[in-house]
N, C-alpha and C. Protein backbone atom coordinates (compact mmCIF):
# COMPACT_ATOMS: atom_id res chain seq x y z
N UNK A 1 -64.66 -86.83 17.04
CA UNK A 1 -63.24 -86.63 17.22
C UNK A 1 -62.71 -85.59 16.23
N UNK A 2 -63.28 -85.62 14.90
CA UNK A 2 -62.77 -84.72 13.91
C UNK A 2 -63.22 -83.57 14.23
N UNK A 3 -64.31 -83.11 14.86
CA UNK A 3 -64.76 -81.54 15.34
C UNK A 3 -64.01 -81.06 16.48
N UNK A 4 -63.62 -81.63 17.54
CA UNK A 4 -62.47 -81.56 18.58
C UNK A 4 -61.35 -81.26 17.95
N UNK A 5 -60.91 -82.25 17.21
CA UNK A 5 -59.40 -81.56 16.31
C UNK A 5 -59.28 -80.40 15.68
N UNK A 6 -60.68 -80.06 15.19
CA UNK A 6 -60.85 -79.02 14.14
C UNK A 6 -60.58 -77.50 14.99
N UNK A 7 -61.32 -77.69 16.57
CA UNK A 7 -61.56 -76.82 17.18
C UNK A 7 -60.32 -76.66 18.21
N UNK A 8 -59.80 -77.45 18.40
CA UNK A 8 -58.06 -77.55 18.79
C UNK A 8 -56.97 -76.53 18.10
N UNK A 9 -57.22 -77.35 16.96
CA UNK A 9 -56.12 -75.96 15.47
C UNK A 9 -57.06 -74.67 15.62
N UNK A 10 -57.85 -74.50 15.42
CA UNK A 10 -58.58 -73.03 15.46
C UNK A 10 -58.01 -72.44 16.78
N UNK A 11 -58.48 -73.14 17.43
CA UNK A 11 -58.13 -72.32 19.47
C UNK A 11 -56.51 -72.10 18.83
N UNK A 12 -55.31 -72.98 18.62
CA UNK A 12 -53.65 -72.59 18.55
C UNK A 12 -53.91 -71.57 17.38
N UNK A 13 -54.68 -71.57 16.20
CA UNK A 13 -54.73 -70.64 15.62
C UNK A 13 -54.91 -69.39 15.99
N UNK A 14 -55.37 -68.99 16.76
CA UNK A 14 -56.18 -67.73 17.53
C UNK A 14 -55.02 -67.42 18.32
N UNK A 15 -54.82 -68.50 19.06
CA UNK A 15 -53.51 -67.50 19.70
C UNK A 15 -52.07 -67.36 19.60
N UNK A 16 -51.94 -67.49 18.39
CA UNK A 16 -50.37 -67.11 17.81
C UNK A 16 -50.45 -65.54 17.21
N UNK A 17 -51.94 -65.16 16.71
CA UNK A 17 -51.85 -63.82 16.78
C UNK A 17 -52.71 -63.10 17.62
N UNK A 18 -53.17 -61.57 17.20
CA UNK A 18 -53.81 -60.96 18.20
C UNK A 18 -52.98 -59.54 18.60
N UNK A 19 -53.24 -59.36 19.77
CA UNK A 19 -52.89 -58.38 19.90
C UNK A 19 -52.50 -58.03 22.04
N UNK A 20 -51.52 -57.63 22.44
CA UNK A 20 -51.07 -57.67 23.46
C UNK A 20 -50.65 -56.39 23.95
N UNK A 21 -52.24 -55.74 25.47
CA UNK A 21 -51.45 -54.32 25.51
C UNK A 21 -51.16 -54.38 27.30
N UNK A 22 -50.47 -53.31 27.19
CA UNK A 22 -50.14 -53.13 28.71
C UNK A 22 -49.98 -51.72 29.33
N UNK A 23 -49.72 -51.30 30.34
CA UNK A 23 -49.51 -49.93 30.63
C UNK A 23 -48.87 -49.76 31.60
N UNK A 24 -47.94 -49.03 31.65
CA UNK A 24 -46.13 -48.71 32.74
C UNK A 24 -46.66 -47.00 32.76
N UNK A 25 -46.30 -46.74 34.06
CA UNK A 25 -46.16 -45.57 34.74
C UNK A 25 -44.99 -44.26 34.01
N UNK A 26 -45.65 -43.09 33.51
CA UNK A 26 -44.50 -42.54 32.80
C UNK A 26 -43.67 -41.59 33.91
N UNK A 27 -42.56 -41.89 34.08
CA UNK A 27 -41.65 -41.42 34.54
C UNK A 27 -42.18 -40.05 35.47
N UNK A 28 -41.27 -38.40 34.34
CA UNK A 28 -41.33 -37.23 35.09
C UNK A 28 -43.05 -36.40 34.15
N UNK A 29 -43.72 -37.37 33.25
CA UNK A 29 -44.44 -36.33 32.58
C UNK A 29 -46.00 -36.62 33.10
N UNK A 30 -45.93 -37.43 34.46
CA UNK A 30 -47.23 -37.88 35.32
C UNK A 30 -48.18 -38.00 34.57
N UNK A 31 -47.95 -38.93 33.69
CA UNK A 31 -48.85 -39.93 33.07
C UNK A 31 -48.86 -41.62 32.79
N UNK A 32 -49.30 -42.08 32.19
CA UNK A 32 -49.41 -43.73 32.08
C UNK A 32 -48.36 -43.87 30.20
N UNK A 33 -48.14 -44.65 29.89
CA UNK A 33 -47.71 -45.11 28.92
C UNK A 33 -48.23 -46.33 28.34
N UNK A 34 -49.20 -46.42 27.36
CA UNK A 34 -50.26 -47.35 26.68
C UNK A 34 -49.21 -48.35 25.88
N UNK A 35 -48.45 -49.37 26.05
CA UNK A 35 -47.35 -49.74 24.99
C UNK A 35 -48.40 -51.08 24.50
N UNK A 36 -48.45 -51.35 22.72
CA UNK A 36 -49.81 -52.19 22.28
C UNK A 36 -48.72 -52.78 21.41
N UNK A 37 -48.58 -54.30 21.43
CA UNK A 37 -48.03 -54.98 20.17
C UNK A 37 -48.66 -55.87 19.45
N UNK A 38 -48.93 -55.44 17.99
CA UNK A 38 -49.47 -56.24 17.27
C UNK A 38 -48.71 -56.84 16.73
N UNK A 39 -49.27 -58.52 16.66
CA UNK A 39 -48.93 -59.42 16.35
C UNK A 39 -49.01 -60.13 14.89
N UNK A 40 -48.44 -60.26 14.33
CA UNK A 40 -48.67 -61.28 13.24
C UNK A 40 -48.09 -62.48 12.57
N UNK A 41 -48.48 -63.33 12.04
CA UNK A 41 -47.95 -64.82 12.13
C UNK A 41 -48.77 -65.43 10.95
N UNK A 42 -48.51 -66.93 11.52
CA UNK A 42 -49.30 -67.42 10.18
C UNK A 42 -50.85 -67.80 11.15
N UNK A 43 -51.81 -67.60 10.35
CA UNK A 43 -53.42 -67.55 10.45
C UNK A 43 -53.52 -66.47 10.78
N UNK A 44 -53.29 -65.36 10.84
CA UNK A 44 -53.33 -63.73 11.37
C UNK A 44 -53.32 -62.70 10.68
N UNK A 45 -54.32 -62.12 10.47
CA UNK A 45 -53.98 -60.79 9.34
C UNK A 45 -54.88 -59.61 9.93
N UNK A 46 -54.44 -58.66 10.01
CA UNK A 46 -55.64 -57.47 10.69
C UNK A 46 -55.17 -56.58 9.26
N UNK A 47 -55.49 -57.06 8.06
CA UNK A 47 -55.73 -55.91 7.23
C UNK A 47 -54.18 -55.73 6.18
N UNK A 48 -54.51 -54.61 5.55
CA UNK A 48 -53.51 -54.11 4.54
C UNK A 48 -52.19 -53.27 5.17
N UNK A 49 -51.14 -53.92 4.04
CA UNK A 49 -50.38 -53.28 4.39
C UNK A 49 -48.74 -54.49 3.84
N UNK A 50 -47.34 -53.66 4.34
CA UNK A 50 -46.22 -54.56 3.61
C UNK A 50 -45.52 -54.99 4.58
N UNK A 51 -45.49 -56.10 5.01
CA UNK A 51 -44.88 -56.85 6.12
C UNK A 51 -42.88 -56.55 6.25
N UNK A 52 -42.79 -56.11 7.22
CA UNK A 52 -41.52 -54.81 7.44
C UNK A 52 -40.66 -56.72 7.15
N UNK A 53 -39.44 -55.99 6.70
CA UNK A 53 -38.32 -57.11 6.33
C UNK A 53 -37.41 -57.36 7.66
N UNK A 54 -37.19 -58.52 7.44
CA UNK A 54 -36.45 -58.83 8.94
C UNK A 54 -35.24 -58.60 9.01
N UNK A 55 -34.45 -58.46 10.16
CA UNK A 55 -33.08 -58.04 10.62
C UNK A 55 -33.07 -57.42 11.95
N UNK A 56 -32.03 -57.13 12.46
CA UNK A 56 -31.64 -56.51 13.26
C UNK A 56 -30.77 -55.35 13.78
N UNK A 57 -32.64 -55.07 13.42
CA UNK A 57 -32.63 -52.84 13.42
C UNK A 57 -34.07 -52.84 13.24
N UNK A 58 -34.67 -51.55 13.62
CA UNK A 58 -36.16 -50.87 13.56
C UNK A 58 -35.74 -49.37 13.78
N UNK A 59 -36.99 -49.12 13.51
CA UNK A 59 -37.64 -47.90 12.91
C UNK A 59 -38.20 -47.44 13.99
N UNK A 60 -37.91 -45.96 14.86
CA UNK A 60 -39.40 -45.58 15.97
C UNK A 60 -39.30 -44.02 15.03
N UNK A 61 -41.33 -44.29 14.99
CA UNK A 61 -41.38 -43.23 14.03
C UNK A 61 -42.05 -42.05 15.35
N UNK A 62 -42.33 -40.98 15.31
CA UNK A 62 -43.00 -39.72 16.25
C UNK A 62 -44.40 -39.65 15.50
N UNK A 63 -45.13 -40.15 15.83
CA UNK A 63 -46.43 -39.70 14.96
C UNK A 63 -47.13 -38.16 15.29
N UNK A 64 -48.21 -38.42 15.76
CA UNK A 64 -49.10 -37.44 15.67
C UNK A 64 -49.06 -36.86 16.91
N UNK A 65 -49.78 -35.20 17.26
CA UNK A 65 -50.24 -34.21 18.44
C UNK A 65 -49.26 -34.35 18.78
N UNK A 66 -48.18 -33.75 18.28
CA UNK A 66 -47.20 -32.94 18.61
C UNK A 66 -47.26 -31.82 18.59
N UNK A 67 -46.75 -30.72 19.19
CA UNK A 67 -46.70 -29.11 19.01
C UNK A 67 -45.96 -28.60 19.40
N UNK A 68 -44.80 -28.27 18.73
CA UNK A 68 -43.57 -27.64 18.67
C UNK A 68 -43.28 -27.97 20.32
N UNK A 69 -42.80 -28.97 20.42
CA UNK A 69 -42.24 -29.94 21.11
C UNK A 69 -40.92 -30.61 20.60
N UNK A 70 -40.34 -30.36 21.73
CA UNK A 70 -38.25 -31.19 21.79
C UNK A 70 -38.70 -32.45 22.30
N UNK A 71 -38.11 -33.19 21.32
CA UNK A 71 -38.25 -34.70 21.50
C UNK A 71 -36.74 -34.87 21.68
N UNK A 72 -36.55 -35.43 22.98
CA UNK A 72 -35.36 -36.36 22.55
C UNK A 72 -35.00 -37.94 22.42
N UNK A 73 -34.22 -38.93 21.75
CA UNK A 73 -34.87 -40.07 22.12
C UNK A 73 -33.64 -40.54 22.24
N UNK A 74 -33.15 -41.42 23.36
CA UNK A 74 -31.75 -42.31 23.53
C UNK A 74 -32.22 -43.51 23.27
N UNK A 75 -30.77 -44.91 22.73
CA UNK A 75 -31.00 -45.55 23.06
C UNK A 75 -29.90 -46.34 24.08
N UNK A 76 -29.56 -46.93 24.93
CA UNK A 76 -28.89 -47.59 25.74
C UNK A 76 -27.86 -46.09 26.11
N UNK A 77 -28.21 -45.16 26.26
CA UNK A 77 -28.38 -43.51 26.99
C UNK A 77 -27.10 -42.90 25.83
N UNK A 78 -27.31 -43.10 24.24
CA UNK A 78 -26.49 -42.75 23.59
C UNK A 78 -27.75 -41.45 22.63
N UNK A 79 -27.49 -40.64 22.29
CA UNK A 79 -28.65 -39.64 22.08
C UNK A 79 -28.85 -40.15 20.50
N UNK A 80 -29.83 -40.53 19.47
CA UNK A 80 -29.94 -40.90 18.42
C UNK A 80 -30.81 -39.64 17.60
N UNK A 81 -31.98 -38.79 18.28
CA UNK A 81 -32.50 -37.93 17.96
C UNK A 81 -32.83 -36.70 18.55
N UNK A 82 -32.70 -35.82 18.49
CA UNK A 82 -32.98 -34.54 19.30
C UNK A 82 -33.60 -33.28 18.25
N UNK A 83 -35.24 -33.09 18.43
CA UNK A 83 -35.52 -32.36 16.91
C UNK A 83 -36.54 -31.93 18.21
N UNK A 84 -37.30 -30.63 17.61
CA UNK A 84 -38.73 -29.97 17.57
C UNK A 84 -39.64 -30.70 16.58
N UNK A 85 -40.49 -31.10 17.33
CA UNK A 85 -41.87 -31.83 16.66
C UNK A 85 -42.95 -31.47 16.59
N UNK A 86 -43.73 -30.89 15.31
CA UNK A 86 -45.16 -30.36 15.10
C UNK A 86 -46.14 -31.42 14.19
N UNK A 87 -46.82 -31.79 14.41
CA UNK A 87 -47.20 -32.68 13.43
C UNK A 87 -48.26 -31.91 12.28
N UNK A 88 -47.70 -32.50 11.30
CA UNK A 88 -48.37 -31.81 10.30
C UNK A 88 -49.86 -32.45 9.92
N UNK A 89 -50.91 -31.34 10.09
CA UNK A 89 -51.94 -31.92 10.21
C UNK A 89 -52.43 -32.73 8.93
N UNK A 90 -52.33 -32.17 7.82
CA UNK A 90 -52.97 -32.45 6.73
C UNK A 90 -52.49 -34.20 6.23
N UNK A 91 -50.95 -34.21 7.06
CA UNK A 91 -50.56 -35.67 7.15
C UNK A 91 -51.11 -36.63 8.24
N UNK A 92 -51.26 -36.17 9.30
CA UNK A 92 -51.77 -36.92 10.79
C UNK A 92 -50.44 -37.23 11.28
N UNK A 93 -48.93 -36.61 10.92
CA UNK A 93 -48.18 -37.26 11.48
C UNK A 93 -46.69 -36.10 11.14
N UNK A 94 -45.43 -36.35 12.05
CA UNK A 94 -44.75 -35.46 11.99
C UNK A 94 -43.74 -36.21 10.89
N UNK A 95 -44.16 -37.20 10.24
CA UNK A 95 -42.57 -37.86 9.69
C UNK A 95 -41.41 -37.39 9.91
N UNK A 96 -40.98 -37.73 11.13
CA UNK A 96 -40.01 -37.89 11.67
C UNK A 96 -40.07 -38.94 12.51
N UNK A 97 -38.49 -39.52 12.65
CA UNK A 97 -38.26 -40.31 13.31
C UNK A 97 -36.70 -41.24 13.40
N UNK A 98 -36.10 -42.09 13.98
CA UNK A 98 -34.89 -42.76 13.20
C UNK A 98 -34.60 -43.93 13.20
N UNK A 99 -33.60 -44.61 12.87
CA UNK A 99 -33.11 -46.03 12.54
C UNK A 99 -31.99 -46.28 13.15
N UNK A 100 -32.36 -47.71 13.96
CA UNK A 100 -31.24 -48.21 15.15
C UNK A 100 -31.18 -49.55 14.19
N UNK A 101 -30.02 -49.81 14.18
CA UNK A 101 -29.18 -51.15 14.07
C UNK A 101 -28.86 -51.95 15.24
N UNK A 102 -29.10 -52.97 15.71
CA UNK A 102 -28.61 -53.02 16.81
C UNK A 102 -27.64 -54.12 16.58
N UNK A 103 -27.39 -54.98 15.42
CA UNK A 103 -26.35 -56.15 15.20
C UNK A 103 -26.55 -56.89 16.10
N UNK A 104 -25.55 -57.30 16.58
CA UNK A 104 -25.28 -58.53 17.51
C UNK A 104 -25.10 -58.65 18.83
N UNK A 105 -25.66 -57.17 19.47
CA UNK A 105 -25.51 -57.16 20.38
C UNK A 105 -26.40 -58.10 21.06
N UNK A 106 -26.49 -58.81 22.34
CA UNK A 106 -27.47 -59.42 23.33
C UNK A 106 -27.88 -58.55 24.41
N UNK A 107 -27.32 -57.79 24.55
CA UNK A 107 -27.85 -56.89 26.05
C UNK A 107 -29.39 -56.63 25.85
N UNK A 108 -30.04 -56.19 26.80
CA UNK A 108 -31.67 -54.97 26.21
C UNK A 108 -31.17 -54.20 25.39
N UNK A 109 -31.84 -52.99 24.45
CA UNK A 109 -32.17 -52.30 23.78
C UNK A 109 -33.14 -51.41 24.59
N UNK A 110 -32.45 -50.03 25.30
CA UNK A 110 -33.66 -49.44 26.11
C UNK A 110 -33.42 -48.23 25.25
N UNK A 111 -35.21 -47.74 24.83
CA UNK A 111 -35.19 -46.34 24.64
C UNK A 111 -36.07 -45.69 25.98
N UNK A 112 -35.21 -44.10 25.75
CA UNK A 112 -35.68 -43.38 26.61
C UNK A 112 -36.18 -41.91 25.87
N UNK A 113 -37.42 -41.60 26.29
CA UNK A 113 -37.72 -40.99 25.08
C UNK A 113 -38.07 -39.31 26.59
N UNK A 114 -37.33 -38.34 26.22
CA UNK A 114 -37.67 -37.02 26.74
C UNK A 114 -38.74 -35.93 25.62
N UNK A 115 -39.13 -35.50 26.38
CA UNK A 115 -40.05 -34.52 26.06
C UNK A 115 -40.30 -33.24 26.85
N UNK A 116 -39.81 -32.37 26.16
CA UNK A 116 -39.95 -30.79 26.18
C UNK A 116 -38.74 -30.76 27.90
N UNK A 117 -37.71 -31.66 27.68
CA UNK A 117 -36.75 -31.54 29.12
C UNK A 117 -37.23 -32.60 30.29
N UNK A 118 -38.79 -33.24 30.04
CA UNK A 118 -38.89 -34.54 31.31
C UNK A 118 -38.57 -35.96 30.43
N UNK A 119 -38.53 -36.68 31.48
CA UNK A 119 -37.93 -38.15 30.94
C UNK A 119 -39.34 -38.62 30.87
N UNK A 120 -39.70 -38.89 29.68
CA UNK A 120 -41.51 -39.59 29.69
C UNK A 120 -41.46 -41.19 30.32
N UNK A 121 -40.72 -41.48 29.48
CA UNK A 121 -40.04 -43.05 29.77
C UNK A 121 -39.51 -43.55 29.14
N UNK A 122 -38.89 -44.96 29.96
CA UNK A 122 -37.82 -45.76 29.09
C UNK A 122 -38.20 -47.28 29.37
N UNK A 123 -38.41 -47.77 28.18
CA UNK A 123 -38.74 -48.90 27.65
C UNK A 123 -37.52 -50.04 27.01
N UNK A 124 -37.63 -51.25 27.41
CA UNK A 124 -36.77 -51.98 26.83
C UNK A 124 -37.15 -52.67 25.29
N UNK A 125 -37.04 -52.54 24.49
CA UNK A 125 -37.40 -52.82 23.43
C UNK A 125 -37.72 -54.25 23.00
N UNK A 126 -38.67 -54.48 22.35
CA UNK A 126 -38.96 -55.91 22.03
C UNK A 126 -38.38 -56.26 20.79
N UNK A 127 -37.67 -56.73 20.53
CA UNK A 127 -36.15 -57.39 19.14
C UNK A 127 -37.17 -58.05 18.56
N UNK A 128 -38.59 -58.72 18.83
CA UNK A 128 -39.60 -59.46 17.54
C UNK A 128 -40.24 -57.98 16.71
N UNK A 129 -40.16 -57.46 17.03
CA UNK A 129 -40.45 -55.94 16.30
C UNK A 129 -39.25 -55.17 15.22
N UNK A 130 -39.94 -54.67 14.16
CA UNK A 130 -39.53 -53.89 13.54
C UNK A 130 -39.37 -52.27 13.08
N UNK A 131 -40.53 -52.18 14.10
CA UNK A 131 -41.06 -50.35 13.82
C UNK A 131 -41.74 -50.20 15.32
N UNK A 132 -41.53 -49.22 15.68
CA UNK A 132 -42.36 -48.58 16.80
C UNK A 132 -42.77 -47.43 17.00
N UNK A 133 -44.18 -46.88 16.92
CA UNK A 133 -44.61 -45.49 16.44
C UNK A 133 -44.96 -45.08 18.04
N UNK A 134 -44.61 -43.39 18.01
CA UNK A 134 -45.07 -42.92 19.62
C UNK A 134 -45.73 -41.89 19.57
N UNK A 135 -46.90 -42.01 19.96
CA UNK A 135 -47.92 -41.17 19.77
C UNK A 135 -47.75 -40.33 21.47
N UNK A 136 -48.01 -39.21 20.99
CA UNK A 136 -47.87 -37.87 22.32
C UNK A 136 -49.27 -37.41 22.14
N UNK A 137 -50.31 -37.40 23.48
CA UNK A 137 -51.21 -36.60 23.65
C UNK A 137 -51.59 -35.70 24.40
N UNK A 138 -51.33 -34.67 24.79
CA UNK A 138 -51.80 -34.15 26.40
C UNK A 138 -51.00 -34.89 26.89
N UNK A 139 -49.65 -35.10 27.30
CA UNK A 139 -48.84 -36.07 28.09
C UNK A 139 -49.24 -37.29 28.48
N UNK A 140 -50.53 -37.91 27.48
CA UNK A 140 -50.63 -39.05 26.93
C UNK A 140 -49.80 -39.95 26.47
N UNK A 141 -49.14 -41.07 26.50
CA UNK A 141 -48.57 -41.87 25.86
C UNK A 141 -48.80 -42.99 24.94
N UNK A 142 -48.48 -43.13 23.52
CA UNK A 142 -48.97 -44.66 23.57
C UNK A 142 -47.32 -44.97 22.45
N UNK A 143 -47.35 -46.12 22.59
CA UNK A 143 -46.48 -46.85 22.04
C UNK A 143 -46.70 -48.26 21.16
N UNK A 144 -46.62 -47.58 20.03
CA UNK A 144 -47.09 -49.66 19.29
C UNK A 144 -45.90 -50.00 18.81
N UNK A 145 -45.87 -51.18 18.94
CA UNK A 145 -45.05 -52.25 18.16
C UNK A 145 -45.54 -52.90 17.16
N UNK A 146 -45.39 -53.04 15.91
CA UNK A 146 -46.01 -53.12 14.66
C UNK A 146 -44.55 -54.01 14.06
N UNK A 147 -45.74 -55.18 13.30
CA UNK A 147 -44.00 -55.49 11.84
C UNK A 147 -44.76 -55.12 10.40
N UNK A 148 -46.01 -54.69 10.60
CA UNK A 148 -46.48 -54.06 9.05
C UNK A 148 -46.79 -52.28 9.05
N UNK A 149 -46.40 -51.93 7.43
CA UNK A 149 -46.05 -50.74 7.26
C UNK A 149 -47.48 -50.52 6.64
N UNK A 150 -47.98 -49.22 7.12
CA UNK A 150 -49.06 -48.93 6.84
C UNK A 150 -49.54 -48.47 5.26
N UNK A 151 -50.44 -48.72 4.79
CA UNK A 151 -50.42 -48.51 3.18
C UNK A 151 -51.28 -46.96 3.25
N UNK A 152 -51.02 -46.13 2.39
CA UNK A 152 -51.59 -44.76 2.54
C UNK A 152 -51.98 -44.34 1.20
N UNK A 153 -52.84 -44.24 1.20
CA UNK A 153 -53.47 -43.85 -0.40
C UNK A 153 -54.22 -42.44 -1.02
């Protein structure tokens, strides 16, 4: 009976974290959109790093393979960013990106993210998240949802 119990908490252990991906059709830039959320909780750790502080607001950062590319990004179709994006190689990333508050609202939270004038897509945002990085490849998409900040040394 005690090895059954043991193996009970392990199995609920296992799946409170992990990792959850999916893929949505991108809009006008005829590609797929990879959106991946990692999870974390208690029994769950995939590694180093500073667990993002809670509230309500996040971070979507523009990462990498960009090339002098117009990003634009709305959210609930209010324009929050509109820049040229190159990513700087020697970083792997364009640091850029911005910060939504969203308070108290209850509605969705949709971003819609354009590129170079097409609508790539628009996503409703997941509020258990704190940061969301968007990687551009070849009109590749991917999208993570992350609540830890990456440590860089």
């Amino acid at each position: 009976m005690k090895i059954y119990i043991q193996l009970l908490f392990f199995s609920l252990l296992a799946s409170c974290g992990g990792t959850k991906v999916e893929t949505v059709k991108s809009q006008e830039c005829n590609s797929e959109v990879k959106i991946t959320r990692y999870k974390t909780g208690f029994g769950f750790s995939r590694g180093e790093g500073k667990l993002a502080e809670k509230g309500k607001h996040f971070y979507v950062y523009f990462t990498d393979s960009y090339e002098n590319d117009k990003i634009q990004a709305y959210i609930n179709e209010k324009s929050l960013f509109d820049e040229t994006l190159t990513t700087d190689e020697s970083l792997g990333t364009t640091e850029k990106g911005f910060y939504y508050k969203y308070g108290e609202d209850k509605s969705p939270v949709v971003l819609k993210v354009i590129k170079n004038g097409k609508n790539c897509f628009d996503i409703t945002l997941d509020k258990r998240f704190r940061q969301l990085f968007v990687y551009s490849n070849e009109n590749k998409w991917e999208v993570i949802y992350d609540n830890i900040y990456p440590l860089y040394e």
